[in-house]
N, C-alpha and C. Protein backbone atom coordinates (compact mmCIF):
# COMPACT_ATOMS: atom_id res chain seq x y z
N UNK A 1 176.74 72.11 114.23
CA UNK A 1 176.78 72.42 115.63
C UNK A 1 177.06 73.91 115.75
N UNK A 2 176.03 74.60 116.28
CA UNK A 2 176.32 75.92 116.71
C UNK A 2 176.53 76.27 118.16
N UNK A 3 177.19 77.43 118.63
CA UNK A 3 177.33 77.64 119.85
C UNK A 3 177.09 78.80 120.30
N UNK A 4 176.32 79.04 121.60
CA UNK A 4 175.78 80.33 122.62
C UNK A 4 175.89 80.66 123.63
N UNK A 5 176.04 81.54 123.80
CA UNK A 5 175.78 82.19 125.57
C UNK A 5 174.58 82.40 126.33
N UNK A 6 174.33 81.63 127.13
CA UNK A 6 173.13 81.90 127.28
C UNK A 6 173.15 81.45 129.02
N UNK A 7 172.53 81.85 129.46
CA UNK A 7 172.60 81.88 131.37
C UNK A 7 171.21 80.75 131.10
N UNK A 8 171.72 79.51 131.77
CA UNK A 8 170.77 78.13 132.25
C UNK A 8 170.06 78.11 133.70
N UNK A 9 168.83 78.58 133.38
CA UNK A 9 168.20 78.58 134.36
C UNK A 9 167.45 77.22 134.44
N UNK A 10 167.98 75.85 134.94
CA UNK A 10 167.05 74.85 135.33
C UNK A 10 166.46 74.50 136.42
N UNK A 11 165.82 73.95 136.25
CA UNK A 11 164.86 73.76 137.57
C UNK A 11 166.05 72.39 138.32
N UNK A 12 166.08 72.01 139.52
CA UNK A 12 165.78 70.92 139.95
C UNK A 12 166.11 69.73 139.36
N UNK A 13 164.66 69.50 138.89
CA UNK A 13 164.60 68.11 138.38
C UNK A 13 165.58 67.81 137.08
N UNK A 14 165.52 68.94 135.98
CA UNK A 14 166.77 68.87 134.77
C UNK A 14 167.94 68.06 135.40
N UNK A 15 168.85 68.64 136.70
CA UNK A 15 170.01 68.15 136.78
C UNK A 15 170.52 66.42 136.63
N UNK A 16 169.11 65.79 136.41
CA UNK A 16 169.26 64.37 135.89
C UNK A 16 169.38 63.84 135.16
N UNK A 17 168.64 64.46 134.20
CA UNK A 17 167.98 64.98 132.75
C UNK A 17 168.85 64.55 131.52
N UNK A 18 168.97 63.76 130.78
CA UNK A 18 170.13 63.82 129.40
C UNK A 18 168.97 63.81 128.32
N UNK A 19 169.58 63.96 127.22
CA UNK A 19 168.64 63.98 126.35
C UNK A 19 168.94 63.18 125.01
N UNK A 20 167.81 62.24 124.75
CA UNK A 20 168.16 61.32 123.72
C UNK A 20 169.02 61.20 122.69
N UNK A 21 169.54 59.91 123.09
CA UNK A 21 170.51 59.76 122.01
C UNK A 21 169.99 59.40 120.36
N UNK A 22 169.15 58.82 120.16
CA UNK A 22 168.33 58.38 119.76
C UNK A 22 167.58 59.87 118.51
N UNK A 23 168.03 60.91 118.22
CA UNK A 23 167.77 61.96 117.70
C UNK A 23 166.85 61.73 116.79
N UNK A 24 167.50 60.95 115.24
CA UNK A 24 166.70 60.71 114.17
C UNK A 24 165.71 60.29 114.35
N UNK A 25 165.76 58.90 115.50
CA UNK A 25 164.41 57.82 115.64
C UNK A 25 163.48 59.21 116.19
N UNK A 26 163.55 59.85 117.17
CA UNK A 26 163.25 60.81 117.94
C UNK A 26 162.38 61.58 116.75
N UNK A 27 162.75 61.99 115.69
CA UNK A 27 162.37 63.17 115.06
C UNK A 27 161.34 62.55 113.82
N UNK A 28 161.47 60.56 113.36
CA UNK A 28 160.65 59.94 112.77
C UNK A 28 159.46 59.27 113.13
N UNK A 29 159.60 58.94 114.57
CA UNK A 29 158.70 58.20 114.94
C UNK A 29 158.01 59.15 116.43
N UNK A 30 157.11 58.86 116.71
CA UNK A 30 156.73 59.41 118.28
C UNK A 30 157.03 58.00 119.01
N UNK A 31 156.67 57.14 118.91
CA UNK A 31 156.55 55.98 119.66
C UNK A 31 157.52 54.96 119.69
N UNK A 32 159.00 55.17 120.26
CA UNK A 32 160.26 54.33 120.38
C UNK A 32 160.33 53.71 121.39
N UNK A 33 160.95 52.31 121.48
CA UNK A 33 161.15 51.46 122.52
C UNK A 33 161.66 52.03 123.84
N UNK A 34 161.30 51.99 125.08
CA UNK A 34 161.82 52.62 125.68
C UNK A 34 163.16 52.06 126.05
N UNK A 35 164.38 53.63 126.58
CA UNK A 35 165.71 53.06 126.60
C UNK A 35 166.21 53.55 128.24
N UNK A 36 167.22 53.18 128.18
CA UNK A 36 167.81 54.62 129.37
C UNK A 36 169.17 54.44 129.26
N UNK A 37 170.63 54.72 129.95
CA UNK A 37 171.57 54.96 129.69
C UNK A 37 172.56 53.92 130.39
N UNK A 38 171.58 53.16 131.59
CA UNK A 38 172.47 52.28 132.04
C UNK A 38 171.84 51.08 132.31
N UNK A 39 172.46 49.90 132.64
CA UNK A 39 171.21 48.65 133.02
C UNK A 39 170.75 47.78 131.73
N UNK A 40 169.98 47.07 131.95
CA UNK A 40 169.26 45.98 130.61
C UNK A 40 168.80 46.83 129.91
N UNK A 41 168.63 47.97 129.80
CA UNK A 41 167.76 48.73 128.82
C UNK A 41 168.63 50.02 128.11
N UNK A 42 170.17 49.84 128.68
CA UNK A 42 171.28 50.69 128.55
C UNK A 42 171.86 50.78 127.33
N UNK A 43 172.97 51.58 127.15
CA UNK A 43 173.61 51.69 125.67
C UNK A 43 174.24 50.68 125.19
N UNK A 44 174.77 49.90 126.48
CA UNK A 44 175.04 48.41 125.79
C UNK A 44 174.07 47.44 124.78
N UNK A 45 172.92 47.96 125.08
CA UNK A 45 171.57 46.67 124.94
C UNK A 45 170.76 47.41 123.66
N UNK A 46 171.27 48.86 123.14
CA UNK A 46 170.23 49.56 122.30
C UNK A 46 170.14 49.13 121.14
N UNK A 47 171.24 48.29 120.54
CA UNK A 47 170.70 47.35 119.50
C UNK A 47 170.40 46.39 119.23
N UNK A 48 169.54 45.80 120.72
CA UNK A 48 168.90 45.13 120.76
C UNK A 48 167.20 45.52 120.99
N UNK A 49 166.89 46.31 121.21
CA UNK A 49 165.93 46.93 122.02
C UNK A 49 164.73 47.23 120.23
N UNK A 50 164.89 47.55 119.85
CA UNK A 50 164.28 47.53 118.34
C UNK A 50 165.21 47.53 116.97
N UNK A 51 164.64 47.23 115.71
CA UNK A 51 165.68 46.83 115.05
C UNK A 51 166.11 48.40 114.01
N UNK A 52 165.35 49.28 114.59
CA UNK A 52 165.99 50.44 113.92
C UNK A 52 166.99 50.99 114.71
N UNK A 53 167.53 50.29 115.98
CA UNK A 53 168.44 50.95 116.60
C UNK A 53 169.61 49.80 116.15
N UNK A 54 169.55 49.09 115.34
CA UNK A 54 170.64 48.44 115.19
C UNK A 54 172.30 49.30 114.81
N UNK A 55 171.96 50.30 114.29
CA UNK A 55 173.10 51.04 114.16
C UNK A 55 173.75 51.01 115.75
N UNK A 56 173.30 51.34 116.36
CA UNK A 56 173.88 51.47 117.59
C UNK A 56 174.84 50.19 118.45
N UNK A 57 175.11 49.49 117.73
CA UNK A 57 175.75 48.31 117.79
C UNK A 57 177.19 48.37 116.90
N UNK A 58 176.77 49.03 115.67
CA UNK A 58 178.14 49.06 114.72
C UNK A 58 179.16 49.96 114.77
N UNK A 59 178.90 50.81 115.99
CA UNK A 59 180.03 51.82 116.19
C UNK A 59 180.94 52.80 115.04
N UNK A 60 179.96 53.05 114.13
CA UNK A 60 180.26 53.85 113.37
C UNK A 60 179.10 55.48 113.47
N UNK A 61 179.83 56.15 112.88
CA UNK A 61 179.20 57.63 113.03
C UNK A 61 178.14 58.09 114.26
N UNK A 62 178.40 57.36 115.18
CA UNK A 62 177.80 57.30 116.98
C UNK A 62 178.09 58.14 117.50
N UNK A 63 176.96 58.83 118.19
CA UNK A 63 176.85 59.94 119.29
C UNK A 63 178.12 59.17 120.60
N UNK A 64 178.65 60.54 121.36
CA UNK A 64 178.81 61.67 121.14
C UNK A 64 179.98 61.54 120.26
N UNK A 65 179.68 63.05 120.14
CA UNK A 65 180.85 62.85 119.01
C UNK A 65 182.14 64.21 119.66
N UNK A 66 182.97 64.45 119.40
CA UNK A 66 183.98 65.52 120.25
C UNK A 66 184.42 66.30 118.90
N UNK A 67 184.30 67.39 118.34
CA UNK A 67 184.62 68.32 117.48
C UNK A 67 185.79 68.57 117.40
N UNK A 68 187.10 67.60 117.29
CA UNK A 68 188.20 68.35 116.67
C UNK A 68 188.75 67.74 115.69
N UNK A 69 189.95 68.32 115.57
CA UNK A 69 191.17 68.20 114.25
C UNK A 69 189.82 68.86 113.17
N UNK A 70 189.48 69.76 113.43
CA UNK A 70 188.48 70.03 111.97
C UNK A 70 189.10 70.04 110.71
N UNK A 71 188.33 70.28 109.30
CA UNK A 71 189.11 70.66 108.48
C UNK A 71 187.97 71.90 107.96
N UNK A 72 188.81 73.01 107.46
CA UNK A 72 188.13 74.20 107.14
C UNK A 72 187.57 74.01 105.77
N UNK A 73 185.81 74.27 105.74
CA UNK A 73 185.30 73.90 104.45
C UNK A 73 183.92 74.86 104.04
N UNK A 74 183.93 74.90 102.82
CA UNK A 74 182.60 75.63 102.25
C UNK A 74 181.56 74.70 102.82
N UNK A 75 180.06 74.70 103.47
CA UNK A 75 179.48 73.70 104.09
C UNK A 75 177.88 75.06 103.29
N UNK A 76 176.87 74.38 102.94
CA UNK A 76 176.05 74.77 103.05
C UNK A 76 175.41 76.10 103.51
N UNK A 77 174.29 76.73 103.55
CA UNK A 77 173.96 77.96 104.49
C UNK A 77 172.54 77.33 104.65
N UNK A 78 172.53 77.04 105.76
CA UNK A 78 171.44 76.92 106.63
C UNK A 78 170.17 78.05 107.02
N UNK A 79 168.98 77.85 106.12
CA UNK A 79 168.07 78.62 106.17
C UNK A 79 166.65 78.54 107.57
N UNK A 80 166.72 78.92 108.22
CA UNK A 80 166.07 78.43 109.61
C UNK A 80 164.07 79.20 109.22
N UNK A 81 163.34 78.43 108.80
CA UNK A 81 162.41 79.13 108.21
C UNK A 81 161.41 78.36 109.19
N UNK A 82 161.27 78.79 110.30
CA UNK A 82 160.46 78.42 111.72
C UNK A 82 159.58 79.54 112.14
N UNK A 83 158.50 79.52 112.65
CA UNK A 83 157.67 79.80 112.62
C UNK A 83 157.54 80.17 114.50
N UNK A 84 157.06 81.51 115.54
CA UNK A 84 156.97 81.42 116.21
C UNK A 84 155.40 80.36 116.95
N UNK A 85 155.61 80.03 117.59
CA UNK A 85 154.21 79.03 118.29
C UNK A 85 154.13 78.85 119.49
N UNK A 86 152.76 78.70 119.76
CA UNK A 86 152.87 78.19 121.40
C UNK A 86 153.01 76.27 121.21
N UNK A 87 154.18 75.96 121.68
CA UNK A 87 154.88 74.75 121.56
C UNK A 87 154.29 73.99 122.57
N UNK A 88 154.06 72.70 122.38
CA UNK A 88 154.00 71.80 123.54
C UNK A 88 155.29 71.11 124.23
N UNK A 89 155.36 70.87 125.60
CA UNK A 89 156.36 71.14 126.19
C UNK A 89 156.75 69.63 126.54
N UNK A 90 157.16 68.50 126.32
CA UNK A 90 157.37 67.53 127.21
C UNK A 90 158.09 66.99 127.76
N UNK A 91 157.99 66.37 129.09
CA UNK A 91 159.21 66.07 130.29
C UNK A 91 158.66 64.39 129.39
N UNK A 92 159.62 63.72 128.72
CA UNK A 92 159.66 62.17 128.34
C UNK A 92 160.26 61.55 129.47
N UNK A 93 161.01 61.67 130.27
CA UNK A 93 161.54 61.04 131.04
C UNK A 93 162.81 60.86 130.76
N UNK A 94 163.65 61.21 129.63
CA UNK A 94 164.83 61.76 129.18
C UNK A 94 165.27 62.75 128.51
N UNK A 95 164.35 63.73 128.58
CA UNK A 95 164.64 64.99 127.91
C UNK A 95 163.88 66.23 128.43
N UNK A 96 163.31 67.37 128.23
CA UNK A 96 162.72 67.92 128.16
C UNK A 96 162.32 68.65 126.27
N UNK A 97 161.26 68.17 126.21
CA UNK A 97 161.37 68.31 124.38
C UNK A 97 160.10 69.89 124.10
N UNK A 98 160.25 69.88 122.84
CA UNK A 98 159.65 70.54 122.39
C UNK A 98 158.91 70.74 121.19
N UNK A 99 157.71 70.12 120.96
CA UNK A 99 156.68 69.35 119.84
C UNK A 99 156.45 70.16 118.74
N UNK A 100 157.11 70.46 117.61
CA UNK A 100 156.49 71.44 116.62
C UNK A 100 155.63 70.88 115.71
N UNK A 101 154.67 71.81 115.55
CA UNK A 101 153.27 72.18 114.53
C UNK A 101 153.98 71.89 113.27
N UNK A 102 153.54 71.25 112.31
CA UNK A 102 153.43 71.44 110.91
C UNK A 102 153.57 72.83 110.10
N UNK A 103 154.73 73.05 108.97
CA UNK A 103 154.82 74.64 108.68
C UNK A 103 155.93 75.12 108.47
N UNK A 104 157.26 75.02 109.51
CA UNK A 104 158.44 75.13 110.24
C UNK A 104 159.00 74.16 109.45
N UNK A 105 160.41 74.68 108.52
CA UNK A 105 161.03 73.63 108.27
C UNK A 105 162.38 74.49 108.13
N UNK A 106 163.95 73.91 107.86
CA UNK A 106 165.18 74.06 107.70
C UNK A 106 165.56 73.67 106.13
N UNK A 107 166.10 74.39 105.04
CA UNK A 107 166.41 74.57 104.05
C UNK A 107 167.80 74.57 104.03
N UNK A 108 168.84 74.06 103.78
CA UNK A 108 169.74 73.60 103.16
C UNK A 108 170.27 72.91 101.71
N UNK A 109 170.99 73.27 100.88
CA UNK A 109 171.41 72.61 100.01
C UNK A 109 170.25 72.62 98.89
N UNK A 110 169.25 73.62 98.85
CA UNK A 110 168.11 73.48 97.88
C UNK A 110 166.69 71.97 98.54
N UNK A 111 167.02 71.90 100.27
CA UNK A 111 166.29 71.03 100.27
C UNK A 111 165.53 71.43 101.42
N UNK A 112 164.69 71.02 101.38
CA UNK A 112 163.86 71.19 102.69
C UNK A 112 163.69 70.26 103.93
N UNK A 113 163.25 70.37 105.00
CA UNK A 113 163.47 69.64 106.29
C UNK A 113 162.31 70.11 106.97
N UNK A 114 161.33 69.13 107.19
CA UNK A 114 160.36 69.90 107.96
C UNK A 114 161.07 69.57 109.54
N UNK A 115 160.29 70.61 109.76
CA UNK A 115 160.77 70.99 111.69
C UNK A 115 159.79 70.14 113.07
N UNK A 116 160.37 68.92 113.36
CA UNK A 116 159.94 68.04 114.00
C UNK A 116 159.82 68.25 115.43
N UNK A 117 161.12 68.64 116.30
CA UNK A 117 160.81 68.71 117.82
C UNK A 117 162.44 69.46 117.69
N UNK A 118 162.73 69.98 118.95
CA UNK A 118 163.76 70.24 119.74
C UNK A 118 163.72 70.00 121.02
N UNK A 119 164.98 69.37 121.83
CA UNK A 119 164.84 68.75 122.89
C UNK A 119 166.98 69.21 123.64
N UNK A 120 166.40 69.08 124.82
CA UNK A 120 168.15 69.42 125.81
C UNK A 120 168.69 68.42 126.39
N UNK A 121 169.74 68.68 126.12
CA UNK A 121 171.14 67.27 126.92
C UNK A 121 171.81 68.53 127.71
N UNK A 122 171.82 67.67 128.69
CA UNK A 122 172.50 68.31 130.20
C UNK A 122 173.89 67.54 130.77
N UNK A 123 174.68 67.20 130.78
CA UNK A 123 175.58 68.20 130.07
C UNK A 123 175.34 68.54 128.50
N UNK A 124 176.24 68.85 127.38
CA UNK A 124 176.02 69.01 126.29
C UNK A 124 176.54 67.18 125.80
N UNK A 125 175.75 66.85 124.55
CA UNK A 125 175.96 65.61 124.33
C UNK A 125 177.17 65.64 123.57
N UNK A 126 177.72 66.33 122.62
CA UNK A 126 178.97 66.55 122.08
C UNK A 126 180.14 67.78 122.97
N UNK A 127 181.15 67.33 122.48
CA UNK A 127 182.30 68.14 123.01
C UNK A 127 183.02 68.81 122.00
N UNK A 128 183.84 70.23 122.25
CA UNK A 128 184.53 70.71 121.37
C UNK A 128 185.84 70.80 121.71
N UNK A 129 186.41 69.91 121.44
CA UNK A 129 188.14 69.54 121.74
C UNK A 129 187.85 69.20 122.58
N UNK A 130 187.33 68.39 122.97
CA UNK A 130 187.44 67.67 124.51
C UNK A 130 186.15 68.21 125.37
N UNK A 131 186.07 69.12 125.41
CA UNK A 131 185.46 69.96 126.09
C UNK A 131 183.71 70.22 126.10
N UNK A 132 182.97 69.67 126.93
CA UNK A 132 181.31 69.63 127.15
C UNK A 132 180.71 71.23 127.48
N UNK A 133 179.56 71.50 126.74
CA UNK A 133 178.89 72.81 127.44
C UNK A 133 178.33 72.70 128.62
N UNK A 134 177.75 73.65 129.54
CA UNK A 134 176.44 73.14 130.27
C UNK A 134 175.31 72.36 129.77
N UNK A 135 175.13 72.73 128.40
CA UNK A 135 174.19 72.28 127.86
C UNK A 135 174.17 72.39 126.22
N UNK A 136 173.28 71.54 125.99
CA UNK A 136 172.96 71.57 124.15
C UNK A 136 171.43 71.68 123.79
N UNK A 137 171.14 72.41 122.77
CA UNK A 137 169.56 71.90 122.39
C UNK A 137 170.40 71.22 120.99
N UNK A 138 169.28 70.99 120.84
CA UNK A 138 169.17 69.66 119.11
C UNK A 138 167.72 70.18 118.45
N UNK A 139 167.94 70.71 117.22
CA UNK A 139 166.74 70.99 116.68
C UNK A 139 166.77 69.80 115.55
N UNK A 140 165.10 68.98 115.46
CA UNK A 140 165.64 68.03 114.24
C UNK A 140 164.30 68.30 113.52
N UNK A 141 165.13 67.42 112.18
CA UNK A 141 164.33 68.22 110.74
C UNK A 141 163.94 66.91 110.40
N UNK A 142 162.71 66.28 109.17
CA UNK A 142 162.84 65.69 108.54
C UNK A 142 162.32 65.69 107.15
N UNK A 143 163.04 65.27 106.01
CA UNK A 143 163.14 65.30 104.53
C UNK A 143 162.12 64.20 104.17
N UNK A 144 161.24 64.66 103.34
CA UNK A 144 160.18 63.60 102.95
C UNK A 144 160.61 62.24 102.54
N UNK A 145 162.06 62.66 101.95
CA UNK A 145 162.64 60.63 101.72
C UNK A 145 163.06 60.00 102.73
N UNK A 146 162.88 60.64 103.94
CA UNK A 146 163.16 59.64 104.85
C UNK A 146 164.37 60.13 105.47
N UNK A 147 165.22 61.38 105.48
CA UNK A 147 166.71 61.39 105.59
C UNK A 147 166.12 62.55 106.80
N UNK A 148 167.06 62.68 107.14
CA UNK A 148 167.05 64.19 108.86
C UNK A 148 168.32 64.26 108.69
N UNK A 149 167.91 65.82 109.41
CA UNK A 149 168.78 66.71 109.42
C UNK A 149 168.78 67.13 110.51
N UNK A 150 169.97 67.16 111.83
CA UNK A 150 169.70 67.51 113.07
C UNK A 150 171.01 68.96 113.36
N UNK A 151 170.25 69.85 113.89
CA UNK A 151 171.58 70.88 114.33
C UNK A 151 171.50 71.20 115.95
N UNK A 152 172.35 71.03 116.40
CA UNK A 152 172.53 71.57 117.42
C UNK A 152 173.34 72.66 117.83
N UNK A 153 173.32 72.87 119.09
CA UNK A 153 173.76 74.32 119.75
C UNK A 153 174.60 74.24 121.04
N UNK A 154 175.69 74.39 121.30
CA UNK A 154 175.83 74.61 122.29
C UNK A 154 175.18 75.60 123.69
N UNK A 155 174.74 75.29 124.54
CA UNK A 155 174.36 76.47 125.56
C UNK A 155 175.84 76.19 126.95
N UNK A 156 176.30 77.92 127.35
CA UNK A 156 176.60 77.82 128.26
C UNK A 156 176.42 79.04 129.27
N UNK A 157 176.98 78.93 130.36
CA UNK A 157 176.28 80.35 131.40
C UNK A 157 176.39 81.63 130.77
N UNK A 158 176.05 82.44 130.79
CA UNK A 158 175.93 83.91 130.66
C UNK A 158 174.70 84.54 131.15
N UNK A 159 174.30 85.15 130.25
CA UNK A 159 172.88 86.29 130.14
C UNK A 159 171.73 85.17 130.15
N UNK A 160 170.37 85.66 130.91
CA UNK A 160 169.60 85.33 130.80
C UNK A 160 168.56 84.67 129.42
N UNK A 161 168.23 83.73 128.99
CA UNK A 161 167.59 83.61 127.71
C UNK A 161 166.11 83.78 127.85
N UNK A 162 165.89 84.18 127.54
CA UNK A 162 164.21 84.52 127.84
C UNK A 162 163.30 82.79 126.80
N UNK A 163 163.46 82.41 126.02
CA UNK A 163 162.62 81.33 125.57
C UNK A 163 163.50 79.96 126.08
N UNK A 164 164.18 80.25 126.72
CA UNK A 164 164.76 78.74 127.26
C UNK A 164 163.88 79.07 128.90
N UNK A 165 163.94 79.94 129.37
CA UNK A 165 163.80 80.06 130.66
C UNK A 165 162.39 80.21 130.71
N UNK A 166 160.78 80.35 129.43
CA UNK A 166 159.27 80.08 129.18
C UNK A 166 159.27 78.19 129.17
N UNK A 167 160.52 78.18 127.96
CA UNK A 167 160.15 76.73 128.39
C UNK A 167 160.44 75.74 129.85
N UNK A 168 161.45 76.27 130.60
CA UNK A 168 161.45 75.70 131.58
C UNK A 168 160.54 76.10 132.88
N UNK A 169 159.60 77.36 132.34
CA UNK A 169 158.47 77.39 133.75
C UNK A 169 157.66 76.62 133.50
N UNK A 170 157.14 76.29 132.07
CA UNK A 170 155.84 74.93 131.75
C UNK A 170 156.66 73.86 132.23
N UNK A 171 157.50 73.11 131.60
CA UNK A 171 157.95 72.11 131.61
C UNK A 171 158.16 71.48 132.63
N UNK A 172 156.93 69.86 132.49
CA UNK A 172 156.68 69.20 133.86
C UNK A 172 157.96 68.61 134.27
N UNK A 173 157.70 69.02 135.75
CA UNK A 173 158.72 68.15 136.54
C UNK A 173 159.17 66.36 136.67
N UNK A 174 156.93 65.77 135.98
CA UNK A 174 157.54 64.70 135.93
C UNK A 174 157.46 64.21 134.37
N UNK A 175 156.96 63.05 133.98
CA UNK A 175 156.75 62.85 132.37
C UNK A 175 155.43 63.46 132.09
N UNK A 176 155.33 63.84 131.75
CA UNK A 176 154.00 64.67 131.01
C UNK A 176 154.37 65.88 129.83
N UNK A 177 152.96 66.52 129.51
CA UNK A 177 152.81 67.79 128.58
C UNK A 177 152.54 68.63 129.21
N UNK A 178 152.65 69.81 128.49
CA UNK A 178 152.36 71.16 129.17
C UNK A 178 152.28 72.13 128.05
N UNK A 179 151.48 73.00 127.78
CA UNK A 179 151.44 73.96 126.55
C UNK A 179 152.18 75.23 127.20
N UNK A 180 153.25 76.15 126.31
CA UNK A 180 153.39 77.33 126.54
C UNK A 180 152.37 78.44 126.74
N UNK A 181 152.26 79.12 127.27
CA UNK A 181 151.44 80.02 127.72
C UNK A 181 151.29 81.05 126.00
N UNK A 182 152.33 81.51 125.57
CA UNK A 182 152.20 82.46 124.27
C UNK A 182 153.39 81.73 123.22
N UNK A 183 152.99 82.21 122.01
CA UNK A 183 153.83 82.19 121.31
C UNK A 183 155.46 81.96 121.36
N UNK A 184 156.40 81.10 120.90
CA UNK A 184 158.13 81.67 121.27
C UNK A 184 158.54 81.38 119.68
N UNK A 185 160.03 82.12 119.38
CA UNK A 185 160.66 81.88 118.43
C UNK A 185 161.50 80.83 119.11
N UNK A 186 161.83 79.51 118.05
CA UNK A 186 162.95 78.92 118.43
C UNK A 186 164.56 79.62 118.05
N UNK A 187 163.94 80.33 117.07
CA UNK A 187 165.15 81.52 116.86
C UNK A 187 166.36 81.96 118.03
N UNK A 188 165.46 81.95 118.87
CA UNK A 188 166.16 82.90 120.24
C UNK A 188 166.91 81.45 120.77
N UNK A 189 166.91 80.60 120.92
CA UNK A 189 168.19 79.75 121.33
C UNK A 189 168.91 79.39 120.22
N UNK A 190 169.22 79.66 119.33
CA UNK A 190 170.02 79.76 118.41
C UNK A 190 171.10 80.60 118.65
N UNK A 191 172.64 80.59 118.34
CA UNK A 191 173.99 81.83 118.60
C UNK A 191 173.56 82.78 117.14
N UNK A 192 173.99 84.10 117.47
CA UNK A 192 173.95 84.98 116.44
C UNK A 192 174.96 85.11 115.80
N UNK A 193 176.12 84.29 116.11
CA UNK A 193 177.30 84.13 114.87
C UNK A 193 178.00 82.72 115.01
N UNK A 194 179.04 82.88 115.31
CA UNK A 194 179.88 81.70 115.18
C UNK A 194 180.01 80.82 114.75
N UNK A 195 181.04 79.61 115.05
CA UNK A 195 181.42 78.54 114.41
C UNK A 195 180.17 77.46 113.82
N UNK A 196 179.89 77.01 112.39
CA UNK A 196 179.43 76.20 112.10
C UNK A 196 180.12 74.94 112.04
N UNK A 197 179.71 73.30 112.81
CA UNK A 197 180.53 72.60 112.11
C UNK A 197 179.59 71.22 111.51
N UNK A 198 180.16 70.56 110.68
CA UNK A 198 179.47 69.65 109.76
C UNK A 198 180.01 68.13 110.26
């Protein structure tokens, strides 16, 4: 989990907006059962809903998660080897995501992760001591054996971001696609220092 400053310019329609819990399935499959957060189709019911969401029943290592009592540790160095692109943009109906090209992958630990999608939770889906951002992106990876690797970011108000604020002029208001107009680094919503945590 990394964290940034970054001034949230959303439209409107975002302020409803959460963004899947569902990350890994998210970053293996395109085509998941549909869910939502409350009702017969809610977090109560998600391990029932397909049988790869059965984790979501056993209440172990479950989103969200709240970042404290850390313990201070040597952790990896995270190599971000992404590629700028004109991204496809999509409003799913719980997120606003972001479709990456083949190419783009995350290196850790001598391993590789190809670079699947990034997508925003409004508020932020994790907390740090208690405490929610305005927002989070989630960039997720996946390892040819089958394993992912997801990092996220905190976003909260400040300075303007220039590639959060391209993707939110495409990005349909209702479920649909939309292509970026030019090229973006996902680089640029990324923090330029701070806390890593594992």
């Amino acid at each position: 989990m990394l964290r940034q400053e970054a001034k949230l310019r959303r439209r409107d329609f975002l302020k409803g907006l959460l963004g899947c819990p569902l990350c890994a399935q998210a970053a293996h499959a395109e085509a998941v059962p549909h869910w939502e957060y409350l009702g017969d189709r809610g977090a109560e019911k998600w391990a029932e809903l397909d049988a790869a969401f059965k984790v979501c029943g056993a209440g172990l290592e479950q989103s969200p998660i709240d970042l404290k009592d850390v313990i201070p540790a040597r952790i990896d160095r995270l190599a971000f080897d992404w590629e700028p692109q004109v991204f496809e943009i999509a409003n799913t109906g719980h997120t606003i995501q972001a479709n990456v090209a083949p190419g783009s992958a995350l290196r850790s630990g001598g391993e590789r992760y190809e670079f699947k999608q990034f997508h925003f939770h409004t508020p932020s889906e994790h907390a740090l001591n208690g405490v929610r951002s305005a927002m989070e992106v989630h960039f997720l990876h996946a390892h040819p054996d089958g394993r992912f690797a997801a990092v996220g970011a905190f976003l909260s108000g400040g300075e303007t971001n220039a590639a959060f604020a391209a993707i939110m002029k495409v990005a349909p208001a209702q479920e649909g696609k939309a292509r970026l107009d030019q090229p973006l680094n996902p680089k640029a919503l990324l923090p330029a220092g701070g806390a890593l945590y594992r």
